[in-house]
Protein backbone atom coordinates (compact mmCIF):
# COMPACT_ATOMS: atom_id res chain seq x y z
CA UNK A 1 5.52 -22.27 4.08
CA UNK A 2 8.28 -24.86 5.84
CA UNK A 3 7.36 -24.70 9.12
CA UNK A 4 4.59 -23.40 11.02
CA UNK A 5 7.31 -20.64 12.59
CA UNK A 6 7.59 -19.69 9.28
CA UNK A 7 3.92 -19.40 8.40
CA UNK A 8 3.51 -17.11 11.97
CA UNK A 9 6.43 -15.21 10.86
CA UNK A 10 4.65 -14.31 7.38
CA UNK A 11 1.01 -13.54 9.23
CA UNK A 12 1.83 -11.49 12.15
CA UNK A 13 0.44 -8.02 10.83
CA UNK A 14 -2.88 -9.42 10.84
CA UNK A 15 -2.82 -9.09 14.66
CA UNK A 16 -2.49 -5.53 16.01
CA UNK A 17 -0.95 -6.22 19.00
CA UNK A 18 2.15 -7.39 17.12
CA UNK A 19 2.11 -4.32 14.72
CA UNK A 20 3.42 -0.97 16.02
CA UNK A 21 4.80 0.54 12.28
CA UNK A 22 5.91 3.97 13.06
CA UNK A 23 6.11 6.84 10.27
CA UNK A 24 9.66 7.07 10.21
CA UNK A 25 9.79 3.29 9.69
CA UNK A 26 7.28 3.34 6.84
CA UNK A 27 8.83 6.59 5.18
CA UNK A 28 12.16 4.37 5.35
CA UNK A 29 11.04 1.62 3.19
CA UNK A 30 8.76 3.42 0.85
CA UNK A 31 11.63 6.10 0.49
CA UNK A 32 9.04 8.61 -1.31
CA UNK A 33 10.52 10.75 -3.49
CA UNK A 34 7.46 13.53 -2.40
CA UNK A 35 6.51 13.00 0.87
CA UNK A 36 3.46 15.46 0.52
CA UNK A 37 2.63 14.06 -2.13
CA UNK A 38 2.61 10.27 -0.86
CA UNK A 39 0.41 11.63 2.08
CA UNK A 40 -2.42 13.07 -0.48
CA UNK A 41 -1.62 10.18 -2.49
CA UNK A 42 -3.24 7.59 0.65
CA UNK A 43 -5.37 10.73 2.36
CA UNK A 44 -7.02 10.14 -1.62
CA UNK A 45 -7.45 6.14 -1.58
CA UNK A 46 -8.91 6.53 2.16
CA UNK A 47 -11.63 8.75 0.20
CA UNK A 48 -11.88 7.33 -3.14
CA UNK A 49 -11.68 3.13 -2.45
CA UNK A 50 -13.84 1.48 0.25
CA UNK A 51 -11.87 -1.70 1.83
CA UNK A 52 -15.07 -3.69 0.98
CA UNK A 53 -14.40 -3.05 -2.29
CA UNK A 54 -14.62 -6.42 -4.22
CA UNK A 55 -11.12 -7.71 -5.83
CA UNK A 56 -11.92 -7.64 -8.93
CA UNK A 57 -12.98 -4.23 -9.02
CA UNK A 58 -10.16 -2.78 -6.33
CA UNK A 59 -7.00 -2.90 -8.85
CA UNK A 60 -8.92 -1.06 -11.73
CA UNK A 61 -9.95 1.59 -9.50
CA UNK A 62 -6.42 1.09 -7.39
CA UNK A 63 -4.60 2.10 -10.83
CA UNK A 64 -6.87 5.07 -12.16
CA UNK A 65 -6.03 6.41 -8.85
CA UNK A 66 -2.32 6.03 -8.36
CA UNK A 67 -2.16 7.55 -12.72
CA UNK A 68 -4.45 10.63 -11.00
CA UNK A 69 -1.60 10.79 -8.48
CA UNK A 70 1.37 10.70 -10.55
CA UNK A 71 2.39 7.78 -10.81
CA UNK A 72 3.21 5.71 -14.11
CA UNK A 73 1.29 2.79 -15.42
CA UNK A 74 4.15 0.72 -15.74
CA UNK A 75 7.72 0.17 -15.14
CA UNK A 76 8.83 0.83 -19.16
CA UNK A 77 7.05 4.16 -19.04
CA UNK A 78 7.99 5.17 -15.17
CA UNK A 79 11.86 4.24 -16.64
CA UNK A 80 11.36 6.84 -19.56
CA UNK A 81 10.99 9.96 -17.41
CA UNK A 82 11.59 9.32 -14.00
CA UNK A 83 11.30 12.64 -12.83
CA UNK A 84 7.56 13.01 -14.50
CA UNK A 85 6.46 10.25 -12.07
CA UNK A 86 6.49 9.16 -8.28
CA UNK A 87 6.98 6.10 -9.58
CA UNK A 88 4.96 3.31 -11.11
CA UNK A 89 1.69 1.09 -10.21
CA UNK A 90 3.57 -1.53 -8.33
CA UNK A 91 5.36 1.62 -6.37
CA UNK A 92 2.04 2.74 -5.49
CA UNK A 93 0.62 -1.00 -4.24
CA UNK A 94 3.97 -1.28 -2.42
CA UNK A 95 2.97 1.97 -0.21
CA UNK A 96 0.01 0.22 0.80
CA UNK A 97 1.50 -3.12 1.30
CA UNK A 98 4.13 -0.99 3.74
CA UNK A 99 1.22 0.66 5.56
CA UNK A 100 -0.59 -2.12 6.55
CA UNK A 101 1.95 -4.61 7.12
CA UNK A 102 5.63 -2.92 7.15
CA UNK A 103 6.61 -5.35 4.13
CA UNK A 104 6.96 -4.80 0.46
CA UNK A 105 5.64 -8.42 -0.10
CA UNK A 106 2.64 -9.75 1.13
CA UNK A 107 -0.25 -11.65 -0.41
CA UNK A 108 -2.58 -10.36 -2.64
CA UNK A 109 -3.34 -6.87 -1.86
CA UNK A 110 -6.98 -6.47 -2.84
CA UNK A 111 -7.68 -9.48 -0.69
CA UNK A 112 -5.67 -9.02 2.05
CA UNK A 113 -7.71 -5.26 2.91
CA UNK A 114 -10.33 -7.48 2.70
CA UNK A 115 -9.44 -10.25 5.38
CA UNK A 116 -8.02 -6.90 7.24
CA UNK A 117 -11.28 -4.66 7.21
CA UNK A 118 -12.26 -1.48 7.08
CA UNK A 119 -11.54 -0.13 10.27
CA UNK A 120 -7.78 -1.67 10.51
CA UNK A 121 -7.26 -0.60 7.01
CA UNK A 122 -8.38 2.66 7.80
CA UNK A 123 -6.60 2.68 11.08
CA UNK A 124 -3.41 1.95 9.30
CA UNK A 125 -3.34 3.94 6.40
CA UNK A 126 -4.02 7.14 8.54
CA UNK A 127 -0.61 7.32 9.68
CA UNK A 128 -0.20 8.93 6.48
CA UNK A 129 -2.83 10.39 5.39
């Protein structure tokens, strides 16, 4: 960070009283191509993945997940049949990312559920599931 503005400006979704993501906000920026499907898609990882889940075991089980849910391990096979796929992996992280903090780039993922918990995780992620 610059400045300590800018270092507020990058953590403010860690404090609940400064989040208030709507649906139609977070259906803007992940601009799902199934909405249904997106909703089973997180109504799954609310089941499947516990937020205490330790990093290095959250992307493996992240990724088996999003391929169950149709989306494509990679960009370069995502690009070959687009309309097989919802997307790719990173298309899948990003819906989280959007969930819990209404930005396509944050820190790392895996970590940041952790810092966040389980019940603001859980809180968040609801709106679609």
């Amino acid at each position: 960070f610059y400045c300590w503005k800018q270092a507020w400006d990058e953590s403010q979704f860690y404090f609940d009283d400064l989040f208030n993501l709507t649906v139609d906000e977070a259906l803007q920026i992940i601009a799902p191509k199934d909405e249904a499907k997106l909703r089973v898609f997180v109504a799954a990882y609310l089941n499947e993945i516990s937020p205490n889940t330790p990093a290095a075991e959250w992307f493996p089980a992240f990724k088996e997940l999003a391929l169950a849910h149709g989306y494509a391990k990679n960009p370069k096979t995502y690009a070959k049949d687009e309309d097989a796929y919802q997307g790719h992996i990173a298309d899948a992280a990003n819906v989280l990312r959007v969930l819990l903090t209404g930005r396509k780039q944050t820190p790392d993922l895996a970590q940041m559920i952790q810092v966040m918990g389980a019940e603001r995780v859980q809180q968040r992620l609801s709106i679609l599931a």
